[in-house]
Protein backbone atom coordinates (compact mmCIF):
# COMPACT_ATOMS: atom_id res chain seq x y z
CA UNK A 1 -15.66 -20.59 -4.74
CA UNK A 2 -11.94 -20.98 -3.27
CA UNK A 3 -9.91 -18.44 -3.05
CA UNK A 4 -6.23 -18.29 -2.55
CA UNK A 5 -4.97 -15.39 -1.04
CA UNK A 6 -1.20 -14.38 -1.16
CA UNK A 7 0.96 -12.25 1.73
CA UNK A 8 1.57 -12.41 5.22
CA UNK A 9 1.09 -8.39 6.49
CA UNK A 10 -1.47 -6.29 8.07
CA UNK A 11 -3.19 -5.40 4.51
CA UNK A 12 -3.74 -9.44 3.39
CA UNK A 13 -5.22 -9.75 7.14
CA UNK A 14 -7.52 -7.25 6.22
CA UNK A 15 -8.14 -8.32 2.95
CA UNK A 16 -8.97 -11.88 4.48
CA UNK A 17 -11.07 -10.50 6.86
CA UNK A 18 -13.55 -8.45 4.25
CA UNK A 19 -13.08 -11.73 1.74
CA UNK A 20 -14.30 -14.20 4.71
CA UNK A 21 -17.20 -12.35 4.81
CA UNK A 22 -18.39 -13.16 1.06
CA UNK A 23 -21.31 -14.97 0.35
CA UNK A 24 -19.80 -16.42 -2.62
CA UNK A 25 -17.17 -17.84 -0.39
CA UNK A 26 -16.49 -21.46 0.32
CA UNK A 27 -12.71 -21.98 1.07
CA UNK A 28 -10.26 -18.82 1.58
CA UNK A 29 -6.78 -19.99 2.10
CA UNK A 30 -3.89 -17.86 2.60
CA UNK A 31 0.10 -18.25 2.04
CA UNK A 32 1.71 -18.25 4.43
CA UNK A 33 -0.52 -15.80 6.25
CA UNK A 34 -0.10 -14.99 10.48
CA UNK A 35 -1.88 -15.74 13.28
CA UNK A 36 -4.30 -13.18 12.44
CA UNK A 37 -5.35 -14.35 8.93
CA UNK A 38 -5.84 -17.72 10.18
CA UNK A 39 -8.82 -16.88 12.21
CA UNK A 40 -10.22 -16.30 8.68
CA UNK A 41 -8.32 -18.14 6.42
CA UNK A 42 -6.56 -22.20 6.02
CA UNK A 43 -2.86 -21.36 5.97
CA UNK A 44 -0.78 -23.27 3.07
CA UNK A 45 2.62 -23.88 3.93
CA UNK A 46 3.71 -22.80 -0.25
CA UNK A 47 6.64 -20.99 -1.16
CA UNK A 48 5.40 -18.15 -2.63
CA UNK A 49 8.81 -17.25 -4.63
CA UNK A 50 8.30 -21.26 -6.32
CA UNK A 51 5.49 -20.13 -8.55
CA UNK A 52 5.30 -24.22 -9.79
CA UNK A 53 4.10 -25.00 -6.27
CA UNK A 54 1.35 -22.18 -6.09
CA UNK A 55 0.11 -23.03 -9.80
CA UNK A 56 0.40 -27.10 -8.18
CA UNK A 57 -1.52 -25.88 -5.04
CA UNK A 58 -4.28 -23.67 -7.44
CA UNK A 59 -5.11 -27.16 -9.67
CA UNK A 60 -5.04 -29.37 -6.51
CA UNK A 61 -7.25 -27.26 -4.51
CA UNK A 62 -9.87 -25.92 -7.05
CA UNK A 63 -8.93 -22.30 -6.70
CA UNK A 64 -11.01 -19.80 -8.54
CA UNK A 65 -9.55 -16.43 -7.76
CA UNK A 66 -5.92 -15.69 -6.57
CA UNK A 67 -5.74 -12.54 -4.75
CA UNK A 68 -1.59 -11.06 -4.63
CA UNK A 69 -0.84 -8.61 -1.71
CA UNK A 70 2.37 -7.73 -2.02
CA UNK A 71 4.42 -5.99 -4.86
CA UNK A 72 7.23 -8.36 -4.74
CA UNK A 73 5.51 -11.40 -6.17
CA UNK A 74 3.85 -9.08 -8.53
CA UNK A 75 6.86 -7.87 -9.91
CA UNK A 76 7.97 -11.10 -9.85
CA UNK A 77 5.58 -12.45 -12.56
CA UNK A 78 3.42 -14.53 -10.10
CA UNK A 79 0.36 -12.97 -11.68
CA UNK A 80 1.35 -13.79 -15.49
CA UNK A 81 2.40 -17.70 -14.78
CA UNK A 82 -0.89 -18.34 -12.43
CA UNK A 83 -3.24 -17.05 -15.54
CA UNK A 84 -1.70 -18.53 -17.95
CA UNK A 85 -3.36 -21.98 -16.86
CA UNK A 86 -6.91 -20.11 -16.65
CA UNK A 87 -7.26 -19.02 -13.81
CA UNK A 88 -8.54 -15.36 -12.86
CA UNK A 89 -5.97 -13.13 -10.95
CA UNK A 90 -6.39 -10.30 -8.88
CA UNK A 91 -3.06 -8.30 -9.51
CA UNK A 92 -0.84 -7.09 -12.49
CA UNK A 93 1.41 -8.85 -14.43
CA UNK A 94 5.06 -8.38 -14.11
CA UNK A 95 5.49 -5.39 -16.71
CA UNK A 96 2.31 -3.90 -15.55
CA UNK A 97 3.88 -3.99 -12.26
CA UNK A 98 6.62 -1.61 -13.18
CA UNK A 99 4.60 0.80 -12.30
CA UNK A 100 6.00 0.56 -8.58
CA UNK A 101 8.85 -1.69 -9.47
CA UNK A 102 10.72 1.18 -11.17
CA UNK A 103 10.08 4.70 -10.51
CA UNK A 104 11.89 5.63 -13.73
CA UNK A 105 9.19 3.17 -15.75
CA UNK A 106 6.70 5.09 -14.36
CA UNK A 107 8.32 8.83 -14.25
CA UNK A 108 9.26 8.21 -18.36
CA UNK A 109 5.61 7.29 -18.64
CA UNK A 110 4.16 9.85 -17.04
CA UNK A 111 6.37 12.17 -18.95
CA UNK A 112 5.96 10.76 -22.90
CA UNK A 113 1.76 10.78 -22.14
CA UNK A 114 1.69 14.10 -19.95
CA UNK A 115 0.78 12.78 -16.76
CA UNK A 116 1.27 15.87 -13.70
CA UNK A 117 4.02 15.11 -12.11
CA UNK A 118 7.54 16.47 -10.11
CA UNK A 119 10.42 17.31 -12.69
CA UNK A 120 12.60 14.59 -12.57
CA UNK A 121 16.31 13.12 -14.00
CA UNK A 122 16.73 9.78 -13.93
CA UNK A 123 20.71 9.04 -12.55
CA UNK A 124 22.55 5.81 -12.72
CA UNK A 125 26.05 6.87 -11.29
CA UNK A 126 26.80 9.29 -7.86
CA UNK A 127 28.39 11.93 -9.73
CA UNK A 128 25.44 12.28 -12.24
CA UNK A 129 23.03 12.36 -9.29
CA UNK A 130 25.75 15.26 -7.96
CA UNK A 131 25.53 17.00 -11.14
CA UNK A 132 21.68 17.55 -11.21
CA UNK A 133 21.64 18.68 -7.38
CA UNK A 134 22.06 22.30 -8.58
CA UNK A 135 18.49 22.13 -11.09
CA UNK A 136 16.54 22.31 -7.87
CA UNK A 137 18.81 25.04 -5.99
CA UNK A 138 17.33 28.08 -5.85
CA UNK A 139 19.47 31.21 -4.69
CA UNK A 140 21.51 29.24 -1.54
CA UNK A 141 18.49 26.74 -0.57
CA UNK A 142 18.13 23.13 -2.31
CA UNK A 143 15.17 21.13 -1.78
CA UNK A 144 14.43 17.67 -3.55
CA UNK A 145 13.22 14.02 -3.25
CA UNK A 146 15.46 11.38 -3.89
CA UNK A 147 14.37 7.89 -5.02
CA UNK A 148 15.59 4.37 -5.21
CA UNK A 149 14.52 3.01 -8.14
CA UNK A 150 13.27 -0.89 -7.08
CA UNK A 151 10.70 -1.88 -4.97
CA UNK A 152 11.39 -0.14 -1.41
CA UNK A 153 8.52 -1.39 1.12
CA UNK A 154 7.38 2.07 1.28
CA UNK A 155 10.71 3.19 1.74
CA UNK A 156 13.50 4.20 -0.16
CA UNK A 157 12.65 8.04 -0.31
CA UNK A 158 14.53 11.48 1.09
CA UNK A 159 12.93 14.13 1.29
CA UNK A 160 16.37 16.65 1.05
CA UNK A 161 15.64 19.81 2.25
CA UNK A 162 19.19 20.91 2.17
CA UNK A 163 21.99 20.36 -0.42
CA UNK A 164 24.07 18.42 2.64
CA UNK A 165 21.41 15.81 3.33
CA UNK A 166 20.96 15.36 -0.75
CA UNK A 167 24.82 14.86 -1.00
CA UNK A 168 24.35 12.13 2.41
CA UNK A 169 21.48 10.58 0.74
CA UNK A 170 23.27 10.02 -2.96
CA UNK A 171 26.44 9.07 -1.25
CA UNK A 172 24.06 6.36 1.35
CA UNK A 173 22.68 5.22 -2.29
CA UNK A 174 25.65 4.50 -4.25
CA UNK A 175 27.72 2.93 -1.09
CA UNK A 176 27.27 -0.34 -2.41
CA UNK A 177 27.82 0.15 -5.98
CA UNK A 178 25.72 0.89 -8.97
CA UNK A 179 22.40 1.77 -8.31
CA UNK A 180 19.58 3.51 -10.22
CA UNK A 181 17.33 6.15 -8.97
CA UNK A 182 15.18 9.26 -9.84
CA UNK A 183 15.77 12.81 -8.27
CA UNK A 184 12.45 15.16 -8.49
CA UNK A 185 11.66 18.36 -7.25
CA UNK A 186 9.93 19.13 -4.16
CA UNK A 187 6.29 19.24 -4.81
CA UNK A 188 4.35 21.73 -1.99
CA UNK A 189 0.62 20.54 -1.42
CA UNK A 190 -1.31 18.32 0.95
CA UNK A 191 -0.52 14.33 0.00
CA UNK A 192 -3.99 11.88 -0.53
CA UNK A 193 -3.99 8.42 -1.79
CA UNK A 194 -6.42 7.67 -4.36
CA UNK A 195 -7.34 3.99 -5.03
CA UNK A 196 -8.67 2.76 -8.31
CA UNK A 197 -9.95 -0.93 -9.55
CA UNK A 198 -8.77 -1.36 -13.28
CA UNK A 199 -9.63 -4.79 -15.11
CA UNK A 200 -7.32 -3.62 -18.18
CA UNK A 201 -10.26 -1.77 -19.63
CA UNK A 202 -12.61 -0.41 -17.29
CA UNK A 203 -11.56 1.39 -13.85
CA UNK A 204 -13.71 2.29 -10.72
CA UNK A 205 -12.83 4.49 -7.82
CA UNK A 206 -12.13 2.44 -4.72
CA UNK A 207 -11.96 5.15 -1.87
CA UNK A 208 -9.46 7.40 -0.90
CA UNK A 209 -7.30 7.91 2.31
CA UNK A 210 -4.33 9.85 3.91
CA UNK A 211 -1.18 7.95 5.29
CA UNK A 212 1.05 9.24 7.91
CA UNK A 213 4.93 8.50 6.67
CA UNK A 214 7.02 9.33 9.63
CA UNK A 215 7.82 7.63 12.45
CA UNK A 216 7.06 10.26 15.35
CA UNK A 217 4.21 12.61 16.11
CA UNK A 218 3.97 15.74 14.27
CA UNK A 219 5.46 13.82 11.02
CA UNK A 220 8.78 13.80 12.25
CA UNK A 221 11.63 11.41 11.99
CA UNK A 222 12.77 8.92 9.08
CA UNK A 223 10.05 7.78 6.74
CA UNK A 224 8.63 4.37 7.23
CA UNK A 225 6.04 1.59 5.59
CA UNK A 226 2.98 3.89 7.47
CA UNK A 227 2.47 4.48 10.85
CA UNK A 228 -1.28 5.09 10.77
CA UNK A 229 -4.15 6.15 7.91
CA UNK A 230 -7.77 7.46 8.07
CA UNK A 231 -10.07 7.36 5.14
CA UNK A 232 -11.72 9.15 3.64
CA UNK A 233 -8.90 11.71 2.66
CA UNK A 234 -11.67 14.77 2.59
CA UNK A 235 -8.82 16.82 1.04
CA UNK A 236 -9.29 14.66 -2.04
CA UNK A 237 -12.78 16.71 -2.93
CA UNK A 238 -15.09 14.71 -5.96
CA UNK A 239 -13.76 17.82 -8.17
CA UNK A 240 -10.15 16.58 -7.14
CA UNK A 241 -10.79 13.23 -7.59
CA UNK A 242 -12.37 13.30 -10.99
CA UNK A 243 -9.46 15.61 -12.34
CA UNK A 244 -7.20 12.87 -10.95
CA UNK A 245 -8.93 10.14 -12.47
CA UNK A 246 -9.13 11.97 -15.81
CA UNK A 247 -5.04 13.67 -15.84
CA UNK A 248 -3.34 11.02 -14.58
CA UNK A 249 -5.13 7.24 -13.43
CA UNK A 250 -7.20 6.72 -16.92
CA UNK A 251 -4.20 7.95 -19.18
CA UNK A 252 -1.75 5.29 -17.48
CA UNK A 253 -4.79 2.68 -17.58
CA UNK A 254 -4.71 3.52 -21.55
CA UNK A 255 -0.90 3.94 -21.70
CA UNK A 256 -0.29 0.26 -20.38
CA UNK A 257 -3.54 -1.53 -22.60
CA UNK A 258 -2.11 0.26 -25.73
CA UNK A 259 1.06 -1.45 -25.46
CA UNK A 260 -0.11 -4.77 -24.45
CA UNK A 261 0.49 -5.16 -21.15
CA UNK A 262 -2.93 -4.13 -19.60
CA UNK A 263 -3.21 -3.20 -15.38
CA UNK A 264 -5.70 -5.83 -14.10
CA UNK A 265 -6.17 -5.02 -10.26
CA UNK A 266 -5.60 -1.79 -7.37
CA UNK A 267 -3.56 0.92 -8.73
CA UNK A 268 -2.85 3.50 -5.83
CA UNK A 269 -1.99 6.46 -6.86
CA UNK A 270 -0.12 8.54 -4.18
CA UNK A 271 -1.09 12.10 -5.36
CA UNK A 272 0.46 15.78 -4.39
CA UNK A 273 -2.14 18.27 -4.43
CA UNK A 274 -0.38 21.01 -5.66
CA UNK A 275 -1.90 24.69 -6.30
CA UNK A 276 -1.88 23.72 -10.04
CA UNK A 277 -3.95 20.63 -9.38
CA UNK A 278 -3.19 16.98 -8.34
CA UNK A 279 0.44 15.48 -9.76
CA UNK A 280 1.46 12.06 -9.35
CA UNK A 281 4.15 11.93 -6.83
CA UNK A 282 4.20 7.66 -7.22
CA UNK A 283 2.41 4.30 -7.84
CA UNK A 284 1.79 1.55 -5.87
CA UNK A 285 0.39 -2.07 -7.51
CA UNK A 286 -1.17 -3.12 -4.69
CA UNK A 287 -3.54 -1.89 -1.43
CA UNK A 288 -1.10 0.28 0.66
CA UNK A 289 -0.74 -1.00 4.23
CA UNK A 290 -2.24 0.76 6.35
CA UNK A 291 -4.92 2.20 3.89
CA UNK A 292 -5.88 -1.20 2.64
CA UNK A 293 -7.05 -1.52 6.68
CA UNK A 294 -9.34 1.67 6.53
CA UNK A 295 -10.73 0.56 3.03
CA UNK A 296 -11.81 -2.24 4.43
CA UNK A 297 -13.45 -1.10 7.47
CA UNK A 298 -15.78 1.06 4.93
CA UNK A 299 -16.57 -1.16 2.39
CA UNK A 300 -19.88 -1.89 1.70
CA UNK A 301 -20.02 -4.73 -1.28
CA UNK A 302 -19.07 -7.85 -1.16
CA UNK A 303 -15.15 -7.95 -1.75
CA UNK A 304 -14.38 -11.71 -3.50
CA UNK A 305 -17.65 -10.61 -5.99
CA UNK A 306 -16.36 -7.38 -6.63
CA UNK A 307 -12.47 -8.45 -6.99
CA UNK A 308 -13.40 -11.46 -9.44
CA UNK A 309 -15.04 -8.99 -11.48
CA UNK A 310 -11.80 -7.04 -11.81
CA UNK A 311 -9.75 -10.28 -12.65
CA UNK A 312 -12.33 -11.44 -15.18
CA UNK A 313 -12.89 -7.90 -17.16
CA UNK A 314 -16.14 -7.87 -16.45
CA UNK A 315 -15.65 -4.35 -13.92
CA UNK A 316 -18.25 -2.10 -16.12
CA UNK A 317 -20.78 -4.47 -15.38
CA UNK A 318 -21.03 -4.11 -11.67
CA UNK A 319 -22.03 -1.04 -9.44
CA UNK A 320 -19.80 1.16 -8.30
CA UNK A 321 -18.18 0.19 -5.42
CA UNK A 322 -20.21 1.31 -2.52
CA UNK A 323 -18.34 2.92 0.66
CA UNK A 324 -20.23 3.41 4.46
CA UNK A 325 -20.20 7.22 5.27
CA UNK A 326 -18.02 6.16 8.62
CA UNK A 327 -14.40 7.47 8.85
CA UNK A 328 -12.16 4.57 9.88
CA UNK A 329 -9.02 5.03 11.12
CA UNK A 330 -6.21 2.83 11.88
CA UNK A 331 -3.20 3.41 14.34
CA UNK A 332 0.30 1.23 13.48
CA UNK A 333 1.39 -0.63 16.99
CA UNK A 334 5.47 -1.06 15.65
CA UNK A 335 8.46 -2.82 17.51
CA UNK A 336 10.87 -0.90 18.97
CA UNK A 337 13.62 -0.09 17.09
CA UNK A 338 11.39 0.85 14.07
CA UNK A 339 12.31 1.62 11.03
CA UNK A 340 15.42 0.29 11.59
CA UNK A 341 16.37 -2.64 13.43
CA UNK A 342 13.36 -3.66 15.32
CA UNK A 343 12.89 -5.58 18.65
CA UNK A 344 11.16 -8.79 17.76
CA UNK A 345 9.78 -11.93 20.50
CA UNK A 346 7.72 -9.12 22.30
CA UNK A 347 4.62 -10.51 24.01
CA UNK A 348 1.27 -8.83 22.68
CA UNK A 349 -1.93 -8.94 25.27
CA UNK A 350 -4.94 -7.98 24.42
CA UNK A 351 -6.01 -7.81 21.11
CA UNK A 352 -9.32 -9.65 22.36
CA UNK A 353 -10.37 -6.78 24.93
CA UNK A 354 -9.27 -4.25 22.45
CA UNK A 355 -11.75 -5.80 19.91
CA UNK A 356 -14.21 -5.64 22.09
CA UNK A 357 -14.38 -2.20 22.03
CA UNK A 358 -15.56 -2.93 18.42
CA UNK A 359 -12.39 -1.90 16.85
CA UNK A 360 -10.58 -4.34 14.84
CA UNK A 361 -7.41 -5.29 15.42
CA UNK A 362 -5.08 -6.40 11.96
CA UNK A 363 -1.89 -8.16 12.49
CA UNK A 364 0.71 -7.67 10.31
CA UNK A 365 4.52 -8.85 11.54
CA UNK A 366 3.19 -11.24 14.37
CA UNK A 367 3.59 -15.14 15.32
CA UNK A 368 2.47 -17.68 17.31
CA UNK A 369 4.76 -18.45 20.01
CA UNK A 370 2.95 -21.61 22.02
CA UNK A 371 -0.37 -19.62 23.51
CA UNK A 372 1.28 -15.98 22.79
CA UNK A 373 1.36 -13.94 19.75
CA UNK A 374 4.97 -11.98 19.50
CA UNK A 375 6.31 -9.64 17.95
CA UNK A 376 7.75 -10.81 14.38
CA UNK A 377 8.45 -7.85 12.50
CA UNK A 378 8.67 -3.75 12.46
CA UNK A 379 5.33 -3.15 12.21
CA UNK A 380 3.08 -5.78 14.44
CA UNK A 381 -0.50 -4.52 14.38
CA UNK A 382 -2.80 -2.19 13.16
CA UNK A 383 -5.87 -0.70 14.95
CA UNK A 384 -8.40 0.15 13.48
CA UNK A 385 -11.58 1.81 14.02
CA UNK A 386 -14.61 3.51 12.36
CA UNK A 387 -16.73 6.75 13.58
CA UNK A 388 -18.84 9.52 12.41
CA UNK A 389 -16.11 11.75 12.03
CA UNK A 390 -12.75 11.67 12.22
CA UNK A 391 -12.14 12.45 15.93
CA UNK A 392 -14.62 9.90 16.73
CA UNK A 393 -12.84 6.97 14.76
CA UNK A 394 -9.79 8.65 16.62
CA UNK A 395 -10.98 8.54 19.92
CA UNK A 396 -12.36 4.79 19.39
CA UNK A 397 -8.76 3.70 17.96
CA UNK A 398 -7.23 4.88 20.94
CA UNK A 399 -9.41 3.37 23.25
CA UNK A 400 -8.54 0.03 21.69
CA UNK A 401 -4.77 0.51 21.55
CA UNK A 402 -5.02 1.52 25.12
CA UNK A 403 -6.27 -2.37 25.79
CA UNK A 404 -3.49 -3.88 24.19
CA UNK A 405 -0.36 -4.98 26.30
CA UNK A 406 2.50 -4.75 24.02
CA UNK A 407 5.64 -3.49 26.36
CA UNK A 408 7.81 -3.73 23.26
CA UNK A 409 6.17 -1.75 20.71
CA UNK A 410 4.91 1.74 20.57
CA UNK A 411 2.74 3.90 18.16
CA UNK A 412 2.10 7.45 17.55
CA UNK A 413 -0.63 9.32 19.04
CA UNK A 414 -1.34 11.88 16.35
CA UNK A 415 -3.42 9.87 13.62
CA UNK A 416 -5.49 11.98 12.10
CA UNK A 417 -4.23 15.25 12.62
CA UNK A 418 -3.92 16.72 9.52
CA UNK A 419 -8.25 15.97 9.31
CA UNK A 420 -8.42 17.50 13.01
């Protein structure tokens, strides 16, 4: 079978490492894919955003699965126009998608089925959001989590834990004009990302993991796309999980198939585990980045199988998707500069001596620059590494990112804390 495999970040590298390994395999190509993915994949020069050219390139090249990475084509409607000439599709259709392209789609979902999740208002104008600051004061403290409602690369939150850095963050929103976003209350609790297959019907657990959001050690600093991940998230307990599954991933599964717009791929499901049990705190429509690297490095079944399944409906008729017992555990190398403006044309040496360590190393905002891979992007690679526990899969990641030469870039030294 050929597969066409859309996105150009650390998670489609790992996803086109795992799918090159399928014995139902013949052809993976990617667009446009790095240097990374093409040591697994044929690149295709397509336009991803002219959805005529990938349906062109999908009949020309006898394409039997498309696999989406990203949310923006997604959202987009890639998904929709690609099956609509037959052919299977790993990813949701645009309204489907809504589920991380607006987080007041999915807050007024959660809220008319009885999903667990923060109190929220939903604010289209900077004195609205203003006006709701004071239904999360309590005595002279304010603490709340303010949103932008579109898709945000992992971005587009603030944590406020002070009414001064609410008012900055409202004002920062509305600078340019009308926006939209939601404003929730603080939820206290230990954060796990749960990961679900859904082929509009059916679902199946795919793993579990634990991102780390901030740029420095010790989760400090602005919030970025991930800066590291280990999985499995042992916080998330099979008791947690199942209550989870059962409160708040099946009941959006059934909320989107009864009004005709069934899920048909990864939902993550970024969860707050709260003392009254797991709340959702947001979606995602697609592997995260970096947990779509440690879900791959424990993944046991064979991926383009398993994911065809998913875009043909036929999900209840396979096993459950089969995990090792390994921890694996990735560590973000990022451009200076990060999360801002980052420092791209950086040199990276390396990566071969780090992988043979037996780590892996994904590449995610990289190209080739004659015989050198650069720096392309905020976050450049991702390490990643499996152990018996998590302080071995630490210790091995480490290793490996000591190997690599990358005088530009930098990464924190504290994955995996939280587990340690």
């Amino acid at each position: 079978m050929n597969v066409l495999l859309i996105g150009s970040g650390g998670r489609e590298h790992a996803l086109a490492w795992k799918l090159a390994q399928s014995e139902r395999l013949d052809t993976l190509y990617a667009a446009p894919g790095n240097p990374g993915i093409a040591q697994h994949a044929t690149l295709a020069a397509l336009d991803v955003t002219d959805h005529r050219a990938v349906i062109d390139f999908v009949r020309r090249h006898g394409i039997g699965l498309v696999v989406i990475g990203p949310e923006q084509p997604l959202a987009d409607g890639l998904a929709d126009n690609v099956r609509a000439i037959g052919v299977p599709v790993f990813g949701p259709g645009r309204e489907a998608a809504k589920l991380e392209g607006s987080k007041g789609f999915t807050k007024d979902l959660c809220a008319r089925v009885g999903i667990p999740t923060a109190r929220y208002f939903r604010v289209t104008s900077r004195d609205g959001a203003l006006a709701c600051l004071d239904d999360f004061a309590s005595g002279d403290k304010l603490r709340c989590v303010i949103k932008a409602d579109g898709l945000a690369a992992g971005k587009g939150v603030v944590v406020a834990m002070t009414r001064a850095e609410a008012e900055a963050a409202i004002a920062a929103l509305f600078t340019g004009g009308p926006a939209e976003a939601v404003i929730e209350e603080f939820l206290e609790g230990e954060e796990a990302s749960l990961f679900v297959l859904s082929d509009g019907t059916s679902t199946a657990s795919f793993g579990s993991a634990q991102d780390h959001k901030r740029v420095g050690d010790g989760d400090v600093g602005p919030n970025t796309g991930g800066m590291g991940a280990y999985s499995p998230a042992a916080v998330l307990t099979p008791e947690l999980e199942e209550q989870a599954l059962g409160e708040i991933v099946r009941p959006t599964i059934d909320a989107l198939a009864a009004s005709g717009t069934p899920y048909v791929g990864v939902l993550y499901a970024g969860l707050m585990l709260t003392a009254e049990g797991p709340k959702l705190i947001e979606y995602n429509v697609r592997f995260g980045d970096p947990e779509c690297q440690v879900l791959m490095a424990r993944f046991a079944g064979d991926l383009v199988e398993t994911l065809l399944a998913v875009a043909e409906g036929r999900l209840a008729d396979m096993p459950a998707p089969a995990f090792a017992d390994d921890v694996a555990l990735t560590v973000v190398m990022a451009a200076n500069g990060y999360p801002g403006t980052p420092e791209t044309g950086g040199a990276i040496r390396g990566i071969e001596a780090a992988e043979a360590t037996g780590a892996v190393v994904f590449q995610a905002g990289t190209r080739a620059d004659g015989e050198e891979i650069v720096a392309a992007g905020g976050r450049v690679l991702a390490v990643t590494a499996t152990g018996g526990d998590v302080a071995e899969a630490q210790r091995r990641a480490y290793a490996a990112v000591d190997m690599i030469d990358f005088p530009t870039g930098f990464c924190r030294r504290d994955i995996g804390w939280r587990a340690l």
